[in-house]
Protein backbone atom coordinates (compact mmCIF):
# COMPACT_ATOMS: atom_id res chain seq x y z
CA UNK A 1 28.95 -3.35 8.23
CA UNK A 2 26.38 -3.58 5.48
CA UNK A 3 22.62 -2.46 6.27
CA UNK A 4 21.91 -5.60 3.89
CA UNK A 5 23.70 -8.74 5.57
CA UNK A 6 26.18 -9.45 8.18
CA UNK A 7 29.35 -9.17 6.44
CA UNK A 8 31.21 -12.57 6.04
CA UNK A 9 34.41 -12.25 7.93
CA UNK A 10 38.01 -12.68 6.70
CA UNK A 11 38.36 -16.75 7.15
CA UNK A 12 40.32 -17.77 10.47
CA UNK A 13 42.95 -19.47 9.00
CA UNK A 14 46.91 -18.30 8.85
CA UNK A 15 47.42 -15.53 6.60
CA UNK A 16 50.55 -13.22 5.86
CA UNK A 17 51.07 -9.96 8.57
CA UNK A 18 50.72 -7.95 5.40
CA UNK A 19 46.87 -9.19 4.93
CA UNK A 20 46.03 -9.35 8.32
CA UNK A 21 47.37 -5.58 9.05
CA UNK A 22 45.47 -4.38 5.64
CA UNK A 23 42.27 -6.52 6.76
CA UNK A 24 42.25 -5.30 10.23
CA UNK A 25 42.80 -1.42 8.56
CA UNK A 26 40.08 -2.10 6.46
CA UNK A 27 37.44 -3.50 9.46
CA UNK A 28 38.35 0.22 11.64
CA UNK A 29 38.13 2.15 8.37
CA UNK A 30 34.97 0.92 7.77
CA UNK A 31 33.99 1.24 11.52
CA UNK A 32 34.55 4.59 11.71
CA UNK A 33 32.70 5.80 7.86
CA UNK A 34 36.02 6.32 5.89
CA UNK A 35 34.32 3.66 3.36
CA UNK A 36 36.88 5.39 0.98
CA UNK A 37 39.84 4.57 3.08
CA UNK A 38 38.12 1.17 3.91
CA UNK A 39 37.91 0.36 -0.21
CA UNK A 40 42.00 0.78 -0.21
CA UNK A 41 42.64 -1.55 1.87
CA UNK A 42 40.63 -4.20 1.19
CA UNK A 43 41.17 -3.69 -2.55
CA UNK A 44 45.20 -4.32 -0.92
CA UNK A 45 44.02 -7.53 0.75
CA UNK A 46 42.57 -9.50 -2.19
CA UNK A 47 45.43 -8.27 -4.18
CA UNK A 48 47.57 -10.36 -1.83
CA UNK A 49 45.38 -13.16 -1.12
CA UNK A 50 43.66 -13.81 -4.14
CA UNK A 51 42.23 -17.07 -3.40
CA UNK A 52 40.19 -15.79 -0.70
CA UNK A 53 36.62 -15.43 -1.11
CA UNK A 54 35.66 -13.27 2.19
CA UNK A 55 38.31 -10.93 0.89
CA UNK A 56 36.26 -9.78 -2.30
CA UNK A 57 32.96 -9.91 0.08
CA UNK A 58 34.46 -7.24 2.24
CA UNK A 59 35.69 -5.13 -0.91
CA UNK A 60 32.28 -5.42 -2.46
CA UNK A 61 30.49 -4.35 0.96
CA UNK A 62 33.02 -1.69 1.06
CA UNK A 63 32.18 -0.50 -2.25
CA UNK A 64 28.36 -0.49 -1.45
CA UNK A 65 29.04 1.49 1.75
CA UNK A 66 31.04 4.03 -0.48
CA UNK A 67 27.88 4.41 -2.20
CA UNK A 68 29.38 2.83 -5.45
CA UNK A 69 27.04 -0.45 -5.98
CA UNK A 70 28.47 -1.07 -10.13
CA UNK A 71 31.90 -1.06 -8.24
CA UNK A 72 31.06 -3.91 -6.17
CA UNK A 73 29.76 -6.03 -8.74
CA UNK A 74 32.83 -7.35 -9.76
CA UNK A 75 34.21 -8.54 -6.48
CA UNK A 76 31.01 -9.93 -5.24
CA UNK A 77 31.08 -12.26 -8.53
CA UNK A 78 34.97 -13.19 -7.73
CA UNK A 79 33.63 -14.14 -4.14
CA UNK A 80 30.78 -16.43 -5.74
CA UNK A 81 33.39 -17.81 -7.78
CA UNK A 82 35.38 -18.84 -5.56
CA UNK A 83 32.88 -19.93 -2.34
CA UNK A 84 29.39 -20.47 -4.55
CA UNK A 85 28.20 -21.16 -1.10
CA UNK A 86 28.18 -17.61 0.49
CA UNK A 87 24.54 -16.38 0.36
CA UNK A 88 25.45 -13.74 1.95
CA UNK A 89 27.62 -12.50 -1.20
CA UNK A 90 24.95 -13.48 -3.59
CA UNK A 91 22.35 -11.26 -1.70
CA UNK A 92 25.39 -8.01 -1.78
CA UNK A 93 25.50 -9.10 -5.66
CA UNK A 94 22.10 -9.07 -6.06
CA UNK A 95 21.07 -5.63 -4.69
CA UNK A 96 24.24 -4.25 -6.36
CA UNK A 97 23.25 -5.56 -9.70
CA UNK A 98 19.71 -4.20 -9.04
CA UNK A 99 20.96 -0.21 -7.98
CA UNK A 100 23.07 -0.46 -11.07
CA UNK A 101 20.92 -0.78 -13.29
CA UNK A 102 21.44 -4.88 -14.07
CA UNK A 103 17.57 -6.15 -13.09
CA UNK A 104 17.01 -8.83 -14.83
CA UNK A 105 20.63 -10.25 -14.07
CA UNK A 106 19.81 -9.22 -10.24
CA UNK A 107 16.57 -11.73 -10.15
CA UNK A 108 18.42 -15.02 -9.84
CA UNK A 109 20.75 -13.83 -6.78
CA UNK A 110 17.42 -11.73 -5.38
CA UNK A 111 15.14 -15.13 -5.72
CA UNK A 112 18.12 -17.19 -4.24
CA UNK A 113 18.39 -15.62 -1.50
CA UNK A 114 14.81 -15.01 -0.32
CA UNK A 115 15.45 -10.84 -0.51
CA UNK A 116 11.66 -10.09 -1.10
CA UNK A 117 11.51 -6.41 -1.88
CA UNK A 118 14.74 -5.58 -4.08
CA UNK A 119 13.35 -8.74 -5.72
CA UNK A 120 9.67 -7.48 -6.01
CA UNK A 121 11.88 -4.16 -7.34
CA UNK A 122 13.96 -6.23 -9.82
CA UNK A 123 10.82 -7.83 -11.56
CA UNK A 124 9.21 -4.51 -11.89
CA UNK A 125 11.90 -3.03 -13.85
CA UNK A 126 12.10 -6.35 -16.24
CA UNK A 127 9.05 -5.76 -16.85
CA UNK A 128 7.46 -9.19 -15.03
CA UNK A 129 4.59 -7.12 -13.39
CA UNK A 130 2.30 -9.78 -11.76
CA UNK A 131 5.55 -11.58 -9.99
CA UNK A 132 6.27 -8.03 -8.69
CA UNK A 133 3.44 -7.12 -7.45
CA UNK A 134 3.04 -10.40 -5.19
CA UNK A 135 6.97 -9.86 -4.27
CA UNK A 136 6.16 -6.02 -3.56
CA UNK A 137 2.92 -6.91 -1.75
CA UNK A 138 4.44 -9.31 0.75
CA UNK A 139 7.72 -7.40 1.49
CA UNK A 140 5.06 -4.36 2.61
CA UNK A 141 3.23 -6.79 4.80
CA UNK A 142 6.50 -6.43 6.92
CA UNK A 143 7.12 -2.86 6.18
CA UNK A 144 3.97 -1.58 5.70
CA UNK A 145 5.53 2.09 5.64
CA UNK A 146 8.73 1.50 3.38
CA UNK A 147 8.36 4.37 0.83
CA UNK A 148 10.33 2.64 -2.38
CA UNK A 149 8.23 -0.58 -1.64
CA UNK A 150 5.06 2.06 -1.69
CA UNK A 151 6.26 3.31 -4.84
CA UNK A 152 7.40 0.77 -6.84
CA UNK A 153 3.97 -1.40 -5.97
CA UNK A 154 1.88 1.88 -6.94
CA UNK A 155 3.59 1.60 -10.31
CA UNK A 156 3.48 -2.02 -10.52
CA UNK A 157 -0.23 -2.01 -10.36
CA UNK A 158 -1.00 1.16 -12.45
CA UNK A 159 0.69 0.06 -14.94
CA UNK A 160 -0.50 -3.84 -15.08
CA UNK A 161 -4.06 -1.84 -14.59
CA UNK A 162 -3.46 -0.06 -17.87
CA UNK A 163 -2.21 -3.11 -19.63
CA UNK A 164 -5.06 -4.56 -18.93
CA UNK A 165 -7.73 -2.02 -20.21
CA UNK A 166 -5.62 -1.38 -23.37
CA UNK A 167 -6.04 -4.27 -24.09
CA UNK A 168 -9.90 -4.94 -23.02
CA UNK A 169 -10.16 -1.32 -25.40
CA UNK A 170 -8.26 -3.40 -28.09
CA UNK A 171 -10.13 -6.80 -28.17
CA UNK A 172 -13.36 -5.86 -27.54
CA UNK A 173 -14.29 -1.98 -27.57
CA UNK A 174 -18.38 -2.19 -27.93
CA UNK A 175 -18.40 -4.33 -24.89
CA UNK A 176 -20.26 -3.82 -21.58
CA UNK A 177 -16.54 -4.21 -19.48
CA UNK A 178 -15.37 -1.54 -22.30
CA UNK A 179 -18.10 1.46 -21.86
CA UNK A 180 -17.30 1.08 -18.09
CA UNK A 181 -14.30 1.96 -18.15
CA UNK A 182 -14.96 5.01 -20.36
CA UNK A 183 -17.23 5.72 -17.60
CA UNK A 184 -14.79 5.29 -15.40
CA UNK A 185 -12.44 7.90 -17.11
CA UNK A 186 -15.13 10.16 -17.95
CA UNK A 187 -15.43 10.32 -13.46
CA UNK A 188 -11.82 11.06 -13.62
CA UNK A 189 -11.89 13.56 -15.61
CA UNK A 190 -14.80 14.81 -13.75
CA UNK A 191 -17.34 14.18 -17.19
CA UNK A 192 -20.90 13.08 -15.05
CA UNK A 193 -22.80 13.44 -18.20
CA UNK A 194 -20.42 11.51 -20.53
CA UNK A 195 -19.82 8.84 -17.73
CA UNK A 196 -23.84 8.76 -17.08
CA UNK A 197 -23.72 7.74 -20.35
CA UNK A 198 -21.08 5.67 -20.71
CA UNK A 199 -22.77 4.06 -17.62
CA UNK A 200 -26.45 3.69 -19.22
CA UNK A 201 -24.44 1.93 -22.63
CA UNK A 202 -22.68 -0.58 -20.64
CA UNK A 203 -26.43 -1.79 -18.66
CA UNK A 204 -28.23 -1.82 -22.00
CA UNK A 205 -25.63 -4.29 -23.28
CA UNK A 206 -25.42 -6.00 -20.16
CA UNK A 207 -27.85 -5.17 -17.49
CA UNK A 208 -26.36 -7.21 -14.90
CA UNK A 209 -22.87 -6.60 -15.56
CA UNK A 210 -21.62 -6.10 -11.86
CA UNK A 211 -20.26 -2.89 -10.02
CA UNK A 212 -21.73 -0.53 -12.95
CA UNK A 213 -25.06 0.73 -10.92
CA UNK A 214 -22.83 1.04 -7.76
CA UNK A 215 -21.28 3.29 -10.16
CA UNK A 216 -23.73 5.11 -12.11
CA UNK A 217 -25.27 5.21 -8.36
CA UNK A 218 -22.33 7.51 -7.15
CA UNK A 219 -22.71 9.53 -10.56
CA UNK A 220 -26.06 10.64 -9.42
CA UNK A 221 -25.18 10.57 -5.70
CA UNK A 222 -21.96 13.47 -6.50
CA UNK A 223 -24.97 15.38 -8.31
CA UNK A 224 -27.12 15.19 -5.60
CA UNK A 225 -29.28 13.08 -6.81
CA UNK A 226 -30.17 11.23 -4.08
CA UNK A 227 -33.69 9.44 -5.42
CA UNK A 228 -31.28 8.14 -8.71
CA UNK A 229 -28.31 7.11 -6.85
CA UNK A 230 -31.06 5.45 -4.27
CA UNK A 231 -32.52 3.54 -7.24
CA UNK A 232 -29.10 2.09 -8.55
CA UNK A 233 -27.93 1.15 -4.79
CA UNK A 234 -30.62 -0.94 -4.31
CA UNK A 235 -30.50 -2.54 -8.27
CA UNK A 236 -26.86 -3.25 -7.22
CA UNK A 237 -27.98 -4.85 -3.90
CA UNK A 238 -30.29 -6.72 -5.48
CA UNK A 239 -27.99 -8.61 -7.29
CA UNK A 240 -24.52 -8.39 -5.04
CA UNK A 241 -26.57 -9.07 -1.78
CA UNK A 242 -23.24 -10.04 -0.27
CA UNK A 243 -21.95 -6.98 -1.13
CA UNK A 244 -20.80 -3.98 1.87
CA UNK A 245 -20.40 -0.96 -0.02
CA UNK A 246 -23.89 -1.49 -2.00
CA UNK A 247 -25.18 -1.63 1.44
CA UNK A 248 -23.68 1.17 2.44
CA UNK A 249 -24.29 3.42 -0.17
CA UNK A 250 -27.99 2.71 -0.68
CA UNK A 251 -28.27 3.15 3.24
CA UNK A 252 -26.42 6.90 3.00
CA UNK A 253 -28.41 7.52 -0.03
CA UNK A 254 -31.68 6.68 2.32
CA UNK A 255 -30.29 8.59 5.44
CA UNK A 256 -29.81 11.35 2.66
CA UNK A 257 -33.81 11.33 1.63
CA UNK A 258 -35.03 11.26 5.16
CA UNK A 259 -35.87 8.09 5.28
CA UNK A 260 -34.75 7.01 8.35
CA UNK A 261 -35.65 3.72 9.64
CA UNK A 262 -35.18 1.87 6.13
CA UNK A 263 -31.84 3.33 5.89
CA UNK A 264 -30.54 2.03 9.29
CA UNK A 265 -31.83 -1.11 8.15
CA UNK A 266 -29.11 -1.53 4.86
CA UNK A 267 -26.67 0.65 7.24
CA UNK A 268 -27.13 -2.37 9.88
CA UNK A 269 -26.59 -4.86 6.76
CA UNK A 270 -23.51 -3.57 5.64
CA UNK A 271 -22.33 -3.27 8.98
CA UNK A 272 -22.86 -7.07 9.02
CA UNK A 273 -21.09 -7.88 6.04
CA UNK A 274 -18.04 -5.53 6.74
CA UNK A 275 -17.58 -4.97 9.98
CA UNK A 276 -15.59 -2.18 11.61
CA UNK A 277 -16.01 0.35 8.70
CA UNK A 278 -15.69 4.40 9.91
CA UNK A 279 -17.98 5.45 6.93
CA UNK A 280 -21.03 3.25 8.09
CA UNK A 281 -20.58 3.07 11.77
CA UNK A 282 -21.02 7.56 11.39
CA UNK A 283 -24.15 7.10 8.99
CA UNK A 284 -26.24 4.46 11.77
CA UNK A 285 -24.97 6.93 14.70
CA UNK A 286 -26.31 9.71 12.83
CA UNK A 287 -29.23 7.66 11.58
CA UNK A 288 -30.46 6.31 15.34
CA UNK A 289 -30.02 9.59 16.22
CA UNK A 290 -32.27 11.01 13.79
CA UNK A 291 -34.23 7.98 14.64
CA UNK A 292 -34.61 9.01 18.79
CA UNK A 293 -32.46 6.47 19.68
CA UNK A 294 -29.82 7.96 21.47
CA UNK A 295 -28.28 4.86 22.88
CA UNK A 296 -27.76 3.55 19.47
CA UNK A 297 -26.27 6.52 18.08
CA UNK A 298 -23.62 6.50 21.13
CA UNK A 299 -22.40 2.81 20.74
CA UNK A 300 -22.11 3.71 16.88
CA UNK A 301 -20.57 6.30 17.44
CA UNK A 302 -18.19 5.27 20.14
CA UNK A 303 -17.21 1.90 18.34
CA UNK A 304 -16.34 4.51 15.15
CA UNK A 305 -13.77 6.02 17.62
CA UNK A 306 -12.61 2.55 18.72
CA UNK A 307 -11.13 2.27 14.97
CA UNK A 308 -10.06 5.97 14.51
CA UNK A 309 -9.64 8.74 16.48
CA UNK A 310 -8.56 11.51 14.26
CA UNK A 311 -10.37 11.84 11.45
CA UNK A 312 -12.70 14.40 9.84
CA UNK A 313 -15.55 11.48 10.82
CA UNK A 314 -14.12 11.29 14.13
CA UNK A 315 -14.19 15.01 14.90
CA UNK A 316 -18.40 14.52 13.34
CA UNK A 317 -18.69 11.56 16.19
CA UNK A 318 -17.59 13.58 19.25
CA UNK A 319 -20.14 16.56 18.25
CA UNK A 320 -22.70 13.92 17.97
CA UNK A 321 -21.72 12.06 21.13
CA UNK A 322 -21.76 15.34 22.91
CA UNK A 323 -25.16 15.83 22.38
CA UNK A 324 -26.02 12.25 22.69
CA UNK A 325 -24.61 12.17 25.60
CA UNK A 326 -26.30 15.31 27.20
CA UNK A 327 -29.87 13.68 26.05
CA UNK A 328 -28.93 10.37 28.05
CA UNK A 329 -27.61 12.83 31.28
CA UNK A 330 -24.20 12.01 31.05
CA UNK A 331 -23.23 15.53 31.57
CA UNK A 332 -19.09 14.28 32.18
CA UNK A 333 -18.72 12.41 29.16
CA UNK A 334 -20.47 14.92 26.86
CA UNK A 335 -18.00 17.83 28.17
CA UNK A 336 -15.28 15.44 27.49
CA UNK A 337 -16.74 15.08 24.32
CA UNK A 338 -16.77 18.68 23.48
CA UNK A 339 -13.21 18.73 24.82
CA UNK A 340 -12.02 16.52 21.89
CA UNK A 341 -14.08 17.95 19.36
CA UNK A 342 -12.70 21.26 20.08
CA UNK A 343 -9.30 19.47 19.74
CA UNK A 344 -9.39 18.13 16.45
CA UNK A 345 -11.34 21.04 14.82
CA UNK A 346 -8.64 23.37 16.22
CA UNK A 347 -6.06 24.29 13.44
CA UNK A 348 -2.56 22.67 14.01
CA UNK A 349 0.67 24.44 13.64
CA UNK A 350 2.84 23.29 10.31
């Protein structure tokens, strides 16, 4: 039977011995993954009953199985044809269409028959990017893991992102919106200067425009320029108060200068505003730990490994812990500690 649908059954009603015995040949062809043998006979079956829709279902699934999708197309529209009512047949149709190239002429059966990622898919390669994106997004909700779904949403949005910026680039190069994304390909191209620049352009146009001092921030913060980056984190924060990663990053920045306390105080407000995040439950461990507080730094550092366990921060939090936890005289929990640490720094067999 078809990965895609339960197949729709030859109909119960009194048929010739001749269509029976090539129906029933067909069902324990098929069975058994002679999809070859399993085409013949159906093919035999709607040659003899013509007027029968389930007929052309099973020779279209038959086809599909056989790994020849433009095959069933033709069948699976003779079914419709005949039963418009089998939505069953339109979804077959539908993903055949799609694998054989037909998108566009795929989206009707797709959107009929509620068939959310060969439809998310389908609009992709007609070229209806936003639709596709909300299809795509929403079928990986329920597979979160389904490679094509991955890919095909990756491409969506790249290329609706590039769209976009050609034609911000087009309408309006001199703008603030415009010089930030230079910047923004200057980073990925690994240009600091020319994105510092790019960066500088955009605020003197537009000194509030939001997101570019968290940007020209991480500029200076790549650098290692931590009293620059500092600056820009907390001009950001200043205006995006509500914002985590501004938080964040001007609290890092802080931790990074040695100054302690005021940097578990924006860690502590970011933690607040996004809660649960790896990145700033490591930087207030490490920053109550600088700090002498050693209880701190444990339930930081042990609610980090309530979110993930084996990461390159989690392999930081069980060194930490381990000393933590020798300073508090929890000599048990600090060897444990050690035990894991050793674990994930060990190197793993390929």
């Amino acid at each position: 039977m078809s990965g895609w649908m339960a197949v729709v059954m030859l109909a119960a009603q009194a048929m010739p011995p001749d269509v029976v015995k090539h129906a029933q040949a067909g069902m324990a062809a098929q069975k058994e993954g002679r999809y070859g043998d399993a085409v013949r006979e159906f093919t035999r079956v709607a040659e003899l009953a013509p007027g029968l829709a389930a007929a052309f279902v099973n020779l279209g699934n038959a086809h599909m199985l056989n790994g020849d999708h433009a095959a069933a197309v033709a069948p699976l529209r003779r079914s419709l044809e005949l039963n418009p009512a089998l939505i069953g047949a339109a979804q077959m149709l539908g993903v055949a269409l799609l694998t054989s190239g037909h998108a566009a002429e795929a989206i009707p059966h797709l959107e009929r028959t509620g068939t959310t990622g060969p439809l998310g898919i389908a609009l992709y390669q007609a070229g209806r990017l936003p639709e596709a994106i909300a299809r795509l997004s929403a079928a990986l909700a329920a597979q979160p893991d389904d490679p094509d779904l991955l890919y095909y949403l990756g491409r969506a949005s790249g290329q609706l992102s590039k769209s976009s910026y050609d034609a911000l680039q087009a309408s309006d190069p001199g703008s603030a919106r415009a010089l930030q994304l230079d910047g923004e390909t200057h980073v990925a191209l690994r240009k600091l200067p020319e994105a510092e620049k790019a960066y500088l352009a955009a605020l003197r146009l537009r000194p509030a425009t939001p997101g570019v001092r968290l940007l020209l921030g991480e500029v200076y913060a790549t650098q290692g320029e931590w009293e620059k980056a500092a600056a820009e984190f907390k001009a950001e924060s200043r205006v995006r108060p509500g914002d985590a990663e501004s938080a964040y990053r001007l609290g890092h920045a802080l931790l990074e200068l040695g100054r302690v306390k005021e940097a578990r105080t924006e860690l502590t407000r970011a933690a607040g505003l996004a809660r649960g995040m790896p990145e700033t439950l490591y930087d207030l461990g490490k920053a109550a730990s600088l700090d002498g507080d050693a209880a701190a730094a444990v339930r930081h550092w042990e609610e980090l490994l309530g979110v993930e366990k084996q990461s390159a921060l989690a392999l930081q939090a069980y060194f930490g812990l381990a000393a933590m936890y020798r300073k508090l005289g929890q000599g048990a929990k600090a060897d444990a500690a050690l035990v894991e640490y050793r674990r994930l720094k060990a190197p793993r067999a390929p």
